[in-house]
N, C-alpha and C. Protein backbone atom coordinates (compact mmCIF):
# COMPACT_ATOMS: atom_id res chain seq x y z
N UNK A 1 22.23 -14.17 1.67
CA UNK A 1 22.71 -13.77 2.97
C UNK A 1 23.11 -12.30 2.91
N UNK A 2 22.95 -11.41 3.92
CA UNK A 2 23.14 -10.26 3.73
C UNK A 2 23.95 -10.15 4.27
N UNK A 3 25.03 -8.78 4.37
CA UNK A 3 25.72 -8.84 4.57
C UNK A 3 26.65 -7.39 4.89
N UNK A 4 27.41 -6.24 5.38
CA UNK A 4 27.63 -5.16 5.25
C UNK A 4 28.65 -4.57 3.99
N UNK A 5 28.74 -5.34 3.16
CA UNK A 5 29.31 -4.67 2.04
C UNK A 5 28.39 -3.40 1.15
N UNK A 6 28.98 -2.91 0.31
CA UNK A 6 28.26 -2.19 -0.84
C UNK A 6 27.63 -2.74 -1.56
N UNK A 7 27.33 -3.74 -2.45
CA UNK A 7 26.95 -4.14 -3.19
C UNK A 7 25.59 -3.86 -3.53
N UNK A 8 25.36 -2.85 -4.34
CA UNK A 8 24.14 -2.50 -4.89
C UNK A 8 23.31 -3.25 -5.77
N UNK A 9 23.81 -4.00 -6.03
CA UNK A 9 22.87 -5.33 -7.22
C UNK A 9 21.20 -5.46 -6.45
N UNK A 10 20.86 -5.77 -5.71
CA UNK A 10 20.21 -6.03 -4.52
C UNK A 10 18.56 -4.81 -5.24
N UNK A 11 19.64 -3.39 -4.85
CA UNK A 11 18.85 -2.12 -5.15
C UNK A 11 18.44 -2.51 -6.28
N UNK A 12 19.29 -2.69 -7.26
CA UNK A 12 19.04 -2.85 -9.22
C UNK A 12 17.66 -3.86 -9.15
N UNK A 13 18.47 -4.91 -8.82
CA UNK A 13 17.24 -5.89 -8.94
C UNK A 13 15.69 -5.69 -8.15
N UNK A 14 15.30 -4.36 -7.65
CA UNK A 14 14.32 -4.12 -6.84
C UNK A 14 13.49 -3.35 -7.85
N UNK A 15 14.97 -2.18 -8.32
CA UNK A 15 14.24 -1.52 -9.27
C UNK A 15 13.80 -2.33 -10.75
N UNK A 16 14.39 -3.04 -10.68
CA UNK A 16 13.98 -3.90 -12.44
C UNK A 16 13.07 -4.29 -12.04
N UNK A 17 12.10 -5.10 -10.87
CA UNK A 17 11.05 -5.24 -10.96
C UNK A 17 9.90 -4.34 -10.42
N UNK A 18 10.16 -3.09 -9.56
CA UNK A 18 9.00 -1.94 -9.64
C UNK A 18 8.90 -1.70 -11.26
N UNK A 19 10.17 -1.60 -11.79
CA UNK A 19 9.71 -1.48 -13.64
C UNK A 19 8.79 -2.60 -14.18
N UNK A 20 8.92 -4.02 -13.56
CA UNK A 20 8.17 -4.71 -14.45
C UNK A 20 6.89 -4.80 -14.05
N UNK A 21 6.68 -4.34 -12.89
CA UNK A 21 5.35 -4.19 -12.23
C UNK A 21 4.52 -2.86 -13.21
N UNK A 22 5.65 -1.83 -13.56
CA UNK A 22 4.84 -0.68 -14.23
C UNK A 22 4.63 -0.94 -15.71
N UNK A 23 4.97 -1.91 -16.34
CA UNK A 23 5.18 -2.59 -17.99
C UNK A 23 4.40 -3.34 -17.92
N UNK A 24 3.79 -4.49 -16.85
CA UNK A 24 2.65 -4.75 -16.75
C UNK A 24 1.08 -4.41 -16.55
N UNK A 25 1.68 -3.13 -15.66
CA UNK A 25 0.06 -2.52 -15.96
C UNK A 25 0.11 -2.04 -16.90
N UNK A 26 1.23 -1.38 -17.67
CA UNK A 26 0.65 -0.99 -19.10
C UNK A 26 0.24 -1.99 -20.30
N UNK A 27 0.65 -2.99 -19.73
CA UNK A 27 -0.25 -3.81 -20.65
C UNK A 27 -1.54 -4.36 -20.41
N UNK A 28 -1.75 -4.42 -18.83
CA UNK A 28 -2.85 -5.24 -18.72
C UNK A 28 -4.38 -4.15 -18.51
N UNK A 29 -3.60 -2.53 -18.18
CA UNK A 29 -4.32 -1.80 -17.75
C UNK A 29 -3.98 -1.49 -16.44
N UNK A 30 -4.39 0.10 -15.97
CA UNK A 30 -4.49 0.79 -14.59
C UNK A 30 -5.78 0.65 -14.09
N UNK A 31 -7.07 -0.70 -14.32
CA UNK A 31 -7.94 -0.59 -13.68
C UNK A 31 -7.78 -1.34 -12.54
N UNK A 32 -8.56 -1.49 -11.45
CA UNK A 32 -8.54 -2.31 -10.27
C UNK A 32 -9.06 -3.33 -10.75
N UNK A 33 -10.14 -3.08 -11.51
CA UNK A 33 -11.01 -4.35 -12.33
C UNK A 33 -10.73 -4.91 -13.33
N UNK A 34 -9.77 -4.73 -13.69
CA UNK A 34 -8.87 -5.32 -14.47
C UNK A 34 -7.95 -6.19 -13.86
N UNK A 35 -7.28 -6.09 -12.69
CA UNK A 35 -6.41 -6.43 -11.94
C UNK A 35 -7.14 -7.90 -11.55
N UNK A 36 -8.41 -7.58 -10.94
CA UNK A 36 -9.00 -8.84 -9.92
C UNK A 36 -9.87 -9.51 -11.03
N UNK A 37 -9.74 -9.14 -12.22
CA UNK A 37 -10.67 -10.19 -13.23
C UNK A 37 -9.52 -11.16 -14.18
N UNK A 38 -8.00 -10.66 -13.78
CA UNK A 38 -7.31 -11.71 -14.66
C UNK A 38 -5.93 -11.83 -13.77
N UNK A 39 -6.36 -13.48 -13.74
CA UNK A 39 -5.04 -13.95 -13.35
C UNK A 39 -3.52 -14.14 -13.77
N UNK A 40 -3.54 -13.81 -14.81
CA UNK A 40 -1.84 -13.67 -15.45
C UNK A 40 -1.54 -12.04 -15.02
N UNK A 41 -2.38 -11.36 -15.03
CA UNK A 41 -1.99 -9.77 -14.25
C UNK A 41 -1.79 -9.94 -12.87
N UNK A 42 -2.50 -10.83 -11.92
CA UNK A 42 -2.10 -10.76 -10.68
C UNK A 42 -0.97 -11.48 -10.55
N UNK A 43 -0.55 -12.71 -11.11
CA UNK A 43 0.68 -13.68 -11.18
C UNK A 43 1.94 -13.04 -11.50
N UNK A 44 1.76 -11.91 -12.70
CA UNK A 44 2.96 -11.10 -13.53
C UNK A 44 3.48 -10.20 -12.23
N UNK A 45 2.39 -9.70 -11.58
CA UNK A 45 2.65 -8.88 -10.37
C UNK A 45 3.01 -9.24 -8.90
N UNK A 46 2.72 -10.65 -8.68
CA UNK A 46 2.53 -11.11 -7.77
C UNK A 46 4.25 -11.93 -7.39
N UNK A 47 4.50 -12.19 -9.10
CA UNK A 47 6.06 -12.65 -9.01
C UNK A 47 6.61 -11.49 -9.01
N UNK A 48 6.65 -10.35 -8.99
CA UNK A 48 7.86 -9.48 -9.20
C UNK A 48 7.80 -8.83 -7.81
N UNK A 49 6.24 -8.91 -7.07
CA UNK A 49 6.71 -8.04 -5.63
C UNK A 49 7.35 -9.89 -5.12
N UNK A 50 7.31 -10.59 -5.21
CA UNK A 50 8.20 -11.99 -4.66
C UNK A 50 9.31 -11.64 -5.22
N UNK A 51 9.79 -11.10 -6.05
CA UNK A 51 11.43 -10.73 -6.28
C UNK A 51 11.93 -9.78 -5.37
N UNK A 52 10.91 -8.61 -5.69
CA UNK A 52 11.86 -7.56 -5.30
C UNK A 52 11.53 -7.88 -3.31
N UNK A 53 10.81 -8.71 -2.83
CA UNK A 53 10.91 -9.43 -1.22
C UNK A 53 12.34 -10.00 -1.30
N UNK A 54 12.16 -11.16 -1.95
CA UNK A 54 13.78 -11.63 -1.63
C UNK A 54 15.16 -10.91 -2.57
N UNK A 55 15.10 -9.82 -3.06
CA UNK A 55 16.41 -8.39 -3.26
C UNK A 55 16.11 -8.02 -1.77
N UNK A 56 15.28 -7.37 -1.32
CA UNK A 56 15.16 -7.01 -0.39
C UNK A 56 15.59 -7.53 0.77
N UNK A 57 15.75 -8.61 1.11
CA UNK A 57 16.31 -9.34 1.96
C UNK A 57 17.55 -10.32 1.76
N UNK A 58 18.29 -9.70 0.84
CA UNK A 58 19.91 -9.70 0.30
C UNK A 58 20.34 -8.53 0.34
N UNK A 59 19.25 -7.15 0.48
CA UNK A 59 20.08 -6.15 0.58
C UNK A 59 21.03 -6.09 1.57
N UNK A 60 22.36 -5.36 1.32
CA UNK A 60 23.29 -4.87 2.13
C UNK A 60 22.55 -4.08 3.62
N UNK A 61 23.13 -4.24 4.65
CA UNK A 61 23.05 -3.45 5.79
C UNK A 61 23.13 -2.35 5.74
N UNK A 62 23.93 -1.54 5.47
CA UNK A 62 24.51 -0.26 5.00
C UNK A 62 23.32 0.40 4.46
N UNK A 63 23.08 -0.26 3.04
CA UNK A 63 21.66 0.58 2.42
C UNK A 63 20.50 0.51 3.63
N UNK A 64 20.24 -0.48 4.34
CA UNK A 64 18.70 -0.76 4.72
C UNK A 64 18.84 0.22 5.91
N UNK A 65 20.02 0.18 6.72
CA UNK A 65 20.24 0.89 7.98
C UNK A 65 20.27 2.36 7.81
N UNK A 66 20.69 2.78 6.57
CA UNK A 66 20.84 4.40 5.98
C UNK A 66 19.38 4.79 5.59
N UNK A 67 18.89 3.81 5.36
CA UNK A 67 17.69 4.58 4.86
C UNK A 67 16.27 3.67 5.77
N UNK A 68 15.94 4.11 6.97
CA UNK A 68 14.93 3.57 7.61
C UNK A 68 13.54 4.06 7.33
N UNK A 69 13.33 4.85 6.36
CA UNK A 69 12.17 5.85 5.79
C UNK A 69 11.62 4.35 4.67
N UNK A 70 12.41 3.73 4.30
CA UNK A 70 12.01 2.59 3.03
C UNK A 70 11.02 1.66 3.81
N UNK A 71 10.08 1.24 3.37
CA UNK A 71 9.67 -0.09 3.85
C UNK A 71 10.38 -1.32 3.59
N UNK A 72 11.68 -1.17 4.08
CA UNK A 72 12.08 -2.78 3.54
C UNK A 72 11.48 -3.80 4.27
N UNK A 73 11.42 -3.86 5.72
CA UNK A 73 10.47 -4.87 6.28
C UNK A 73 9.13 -5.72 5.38
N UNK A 74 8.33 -4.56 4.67
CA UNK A 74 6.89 -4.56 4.31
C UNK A 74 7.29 -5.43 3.31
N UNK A 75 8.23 -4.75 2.19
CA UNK A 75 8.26 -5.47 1.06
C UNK A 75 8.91 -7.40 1.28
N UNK A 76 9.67 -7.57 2.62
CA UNK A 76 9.82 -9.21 2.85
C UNK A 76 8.87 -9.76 3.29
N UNK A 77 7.87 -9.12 4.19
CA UNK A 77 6.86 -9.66 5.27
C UNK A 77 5.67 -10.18 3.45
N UNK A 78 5.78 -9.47 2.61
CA UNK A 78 5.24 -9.52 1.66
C UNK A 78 5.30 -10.70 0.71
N UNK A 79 6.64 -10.85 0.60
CA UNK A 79 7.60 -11.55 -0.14
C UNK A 79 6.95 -13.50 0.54
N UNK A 80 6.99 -13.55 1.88
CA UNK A 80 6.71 -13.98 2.71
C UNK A 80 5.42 -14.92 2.26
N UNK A 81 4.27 -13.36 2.14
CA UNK A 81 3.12 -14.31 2.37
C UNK A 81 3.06 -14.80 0.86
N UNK A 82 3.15 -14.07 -0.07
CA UNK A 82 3.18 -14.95 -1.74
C UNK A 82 3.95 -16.42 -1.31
N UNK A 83 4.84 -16.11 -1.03
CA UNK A 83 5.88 -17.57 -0.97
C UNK A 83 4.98 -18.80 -0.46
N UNK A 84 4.42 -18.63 0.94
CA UNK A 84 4.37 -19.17 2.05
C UNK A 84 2.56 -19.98 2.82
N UNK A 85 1.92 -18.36 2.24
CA UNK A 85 0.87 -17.79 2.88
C UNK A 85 0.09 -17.48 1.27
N UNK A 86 -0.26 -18.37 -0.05
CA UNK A 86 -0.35 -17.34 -0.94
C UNK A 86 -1.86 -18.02 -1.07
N UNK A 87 -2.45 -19.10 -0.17
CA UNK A 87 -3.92 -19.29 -0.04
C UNK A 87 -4.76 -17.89 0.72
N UNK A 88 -3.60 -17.21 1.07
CA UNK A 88 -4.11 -15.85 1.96
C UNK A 88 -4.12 -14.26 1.42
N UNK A 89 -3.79 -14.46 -0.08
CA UNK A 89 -3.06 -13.06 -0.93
C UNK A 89 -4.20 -12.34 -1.02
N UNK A 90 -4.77 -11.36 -0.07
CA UNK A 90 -5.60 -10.31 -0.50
C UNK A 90 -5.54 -9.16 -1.69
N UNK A 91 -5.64 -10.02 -2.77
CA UNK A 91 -5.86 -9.25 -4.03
C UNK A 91 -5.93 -7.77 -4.35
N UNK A 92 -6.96 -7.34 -3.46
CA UNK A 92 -7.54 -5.59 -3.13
C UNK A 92 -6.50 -4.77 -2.42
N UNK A 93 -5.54 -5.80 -1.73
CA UNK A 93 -4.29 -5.23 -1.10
C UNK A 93 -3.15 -5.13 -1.89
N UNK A 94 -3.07 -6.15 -2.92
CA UNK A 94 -1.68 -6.27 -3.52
C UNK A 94 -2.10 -4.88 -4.61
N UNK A 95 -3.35 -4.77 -4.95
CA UNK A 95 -3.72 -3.50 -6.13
C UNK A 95 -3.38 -2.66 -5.10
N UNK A 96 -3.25 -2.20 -3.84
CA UNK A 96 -2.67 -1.17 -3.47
C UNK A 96 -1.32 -1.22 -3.49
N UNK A 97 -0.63 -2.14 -3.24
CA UNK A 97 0.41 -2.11 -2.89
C UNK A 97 1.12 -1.90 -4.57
N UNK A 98 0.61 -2.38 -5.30
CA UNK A 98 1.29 -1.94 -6.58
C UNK A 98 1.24 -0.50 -7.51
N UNK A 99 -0.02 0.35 -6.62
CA UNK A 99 -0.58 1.16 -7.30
C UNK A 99 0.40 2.24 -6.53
N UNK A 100 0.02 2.27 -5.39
CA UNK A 100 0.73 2.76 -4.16
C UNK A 100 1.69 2.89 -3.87
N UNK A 101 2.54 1.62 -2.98
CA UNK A 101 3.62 0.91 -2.73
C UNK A 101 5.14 1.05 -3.62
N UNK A 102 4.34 0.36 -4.70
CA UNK A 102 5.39 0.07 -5.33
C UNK A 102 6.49 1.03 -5.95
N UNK A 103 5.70 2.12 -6.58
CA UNK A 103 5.85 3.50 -7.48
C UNK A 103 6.75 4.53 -5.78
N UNK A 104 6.15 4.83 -5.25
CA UNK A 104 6.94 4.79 -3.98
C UNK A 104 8.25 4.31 -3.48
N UNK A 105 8.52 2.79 -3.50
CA UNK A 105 9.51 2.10 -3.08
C UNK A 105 10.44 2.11 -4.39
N UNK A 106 9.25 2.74 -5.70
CA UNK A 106 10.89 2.68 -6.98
C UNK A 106 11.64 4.29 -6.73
N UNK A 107 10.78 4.83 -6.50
CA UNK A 107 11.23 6.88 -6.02
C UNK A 107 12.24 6.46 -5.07
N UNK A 108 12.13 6.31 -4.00
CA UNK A 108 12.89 5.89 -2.73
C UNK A 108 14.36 5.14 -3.45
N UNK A 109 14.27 4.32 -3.94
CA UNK A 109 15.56 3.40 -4.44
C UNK A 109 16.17 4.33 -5.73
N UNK A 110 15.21 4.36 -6.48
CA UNK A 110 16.18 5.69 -7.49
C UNK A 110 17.33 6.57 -6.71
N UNK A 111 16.42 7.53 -5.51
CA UNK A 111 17.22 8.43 -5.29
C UNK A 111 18.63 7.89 -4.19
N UNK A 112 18.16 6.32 -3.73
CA UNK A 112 19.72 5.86 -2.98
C UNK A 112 20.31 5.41 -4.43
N UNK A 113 19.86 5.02 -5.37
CA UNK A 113 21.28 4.54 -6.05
C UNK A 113 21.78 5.56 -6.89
N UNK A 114 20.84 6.78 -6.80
CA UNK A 114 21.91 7.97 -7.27
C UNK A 114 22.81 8.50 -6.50
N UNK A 115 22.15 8.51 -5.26
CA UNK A 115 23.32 9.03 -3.95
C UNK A 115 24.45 8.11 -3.81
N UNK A 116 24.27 6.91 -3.59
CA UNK A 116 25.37 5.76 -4.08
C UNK A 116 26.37 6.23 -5.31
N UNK A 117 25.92 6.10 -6.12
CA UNK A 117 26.72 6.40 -7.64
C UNK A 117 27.42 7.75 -7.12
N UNK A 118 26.97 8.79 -7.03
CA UNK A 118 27.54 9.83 -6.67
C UNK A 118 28.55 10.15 -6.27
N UNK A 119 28.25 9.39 -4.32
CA UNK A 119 29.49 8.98 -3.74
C UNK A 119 31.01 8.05 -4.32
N UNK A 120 30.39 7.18 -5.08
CA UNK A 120 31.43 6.57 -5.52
C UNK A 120 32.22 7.15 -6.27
N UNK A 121 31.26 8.17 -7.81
CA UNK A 121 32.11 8.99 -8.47
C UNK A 121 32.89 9.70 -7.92
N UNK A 122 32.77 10.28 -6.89
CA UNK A 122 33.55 11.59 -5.80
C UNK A 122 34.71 10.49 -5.69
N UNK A 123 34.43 9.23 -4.78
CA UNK A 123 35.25 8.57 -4.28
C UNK A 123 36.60 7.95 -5.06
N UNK A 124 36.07 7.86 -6.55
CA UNK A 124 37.25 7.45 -7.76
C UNK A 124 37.74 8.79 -7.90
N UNK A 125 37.24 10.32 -7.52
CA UNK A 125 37.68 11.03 -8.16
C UNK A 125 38.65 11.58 -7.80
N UNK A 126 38.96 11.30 -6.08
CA UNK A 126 39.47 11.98 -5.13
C UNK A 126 40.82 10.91 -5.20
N UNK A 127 40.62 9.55 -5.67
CA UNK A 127 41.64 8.65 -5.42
C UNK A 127 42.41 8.80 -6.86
N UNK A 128 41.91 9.45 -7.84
CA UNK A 128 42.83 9.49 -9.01
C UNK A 128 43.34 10.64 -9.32
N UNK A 129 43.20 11.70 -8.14
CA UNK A 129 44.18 12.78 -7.82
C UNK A 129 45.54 12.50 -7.52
């Protein structure tokens, strides 16, 4: 349930899996044809954009509303069809979306949970004056 608190866990857990999405292609390979010839590479990938869909839709209000430049929509509507819709997973799409997408949506979240951290450091710093 989401909710308007801070709670950044949400972000973490988005970024731990754009990482495991990028630890998997280094193992399985950066080919496309690599991607659509083995199924434990599309599954390894296929569960982690299904994670980072439902982080994404525990994220806090605060983050999603501050930053409307993110695709958070894309990444649940996503989340969605693996779950739901996964007789329908256009393969040639998810290789974009991981090649693309993903590396993207980890840039984007890096730089809120540094701006986050930031603020907070200021915010302990100003209160232990």
């Amino acid at each position: 349930m989401r909710d308007d608190s801070s709670d950044i866990t949400p972000l973490k857990i988005v970024l731990d899996y754009c990482g495991s999405i990028s630890e998997t292609m280094g193992l399985f390979g950066s080919d496309e044809e690599d991607f659509l010839s083995n199924r434990t590479y599309q599954n390894s990938c296929s569960f982690a954009l299904f994670q980072i869909g439902e982080a994404v839709k525990r994220m806090p209000f605060i983050i999603t509303d501050d930053h409307p430049e993110v695709d958070w929509s894309g990444a649940a509507r996503l989340r969605d069809v693996i779950a739901h819709r996964y007789d329908k997973i256009d393969l040639p799409r998810v290789w974009v979306v991981i090649t693309e997408d993903v590396p993207t949506l980890r840039s984007q979240c890096e730089k809120i949970l540094r701006s986050i951290e930031a603020k907070q450091t200021e915010t302990d710093q100003k209160a232990s004056l």
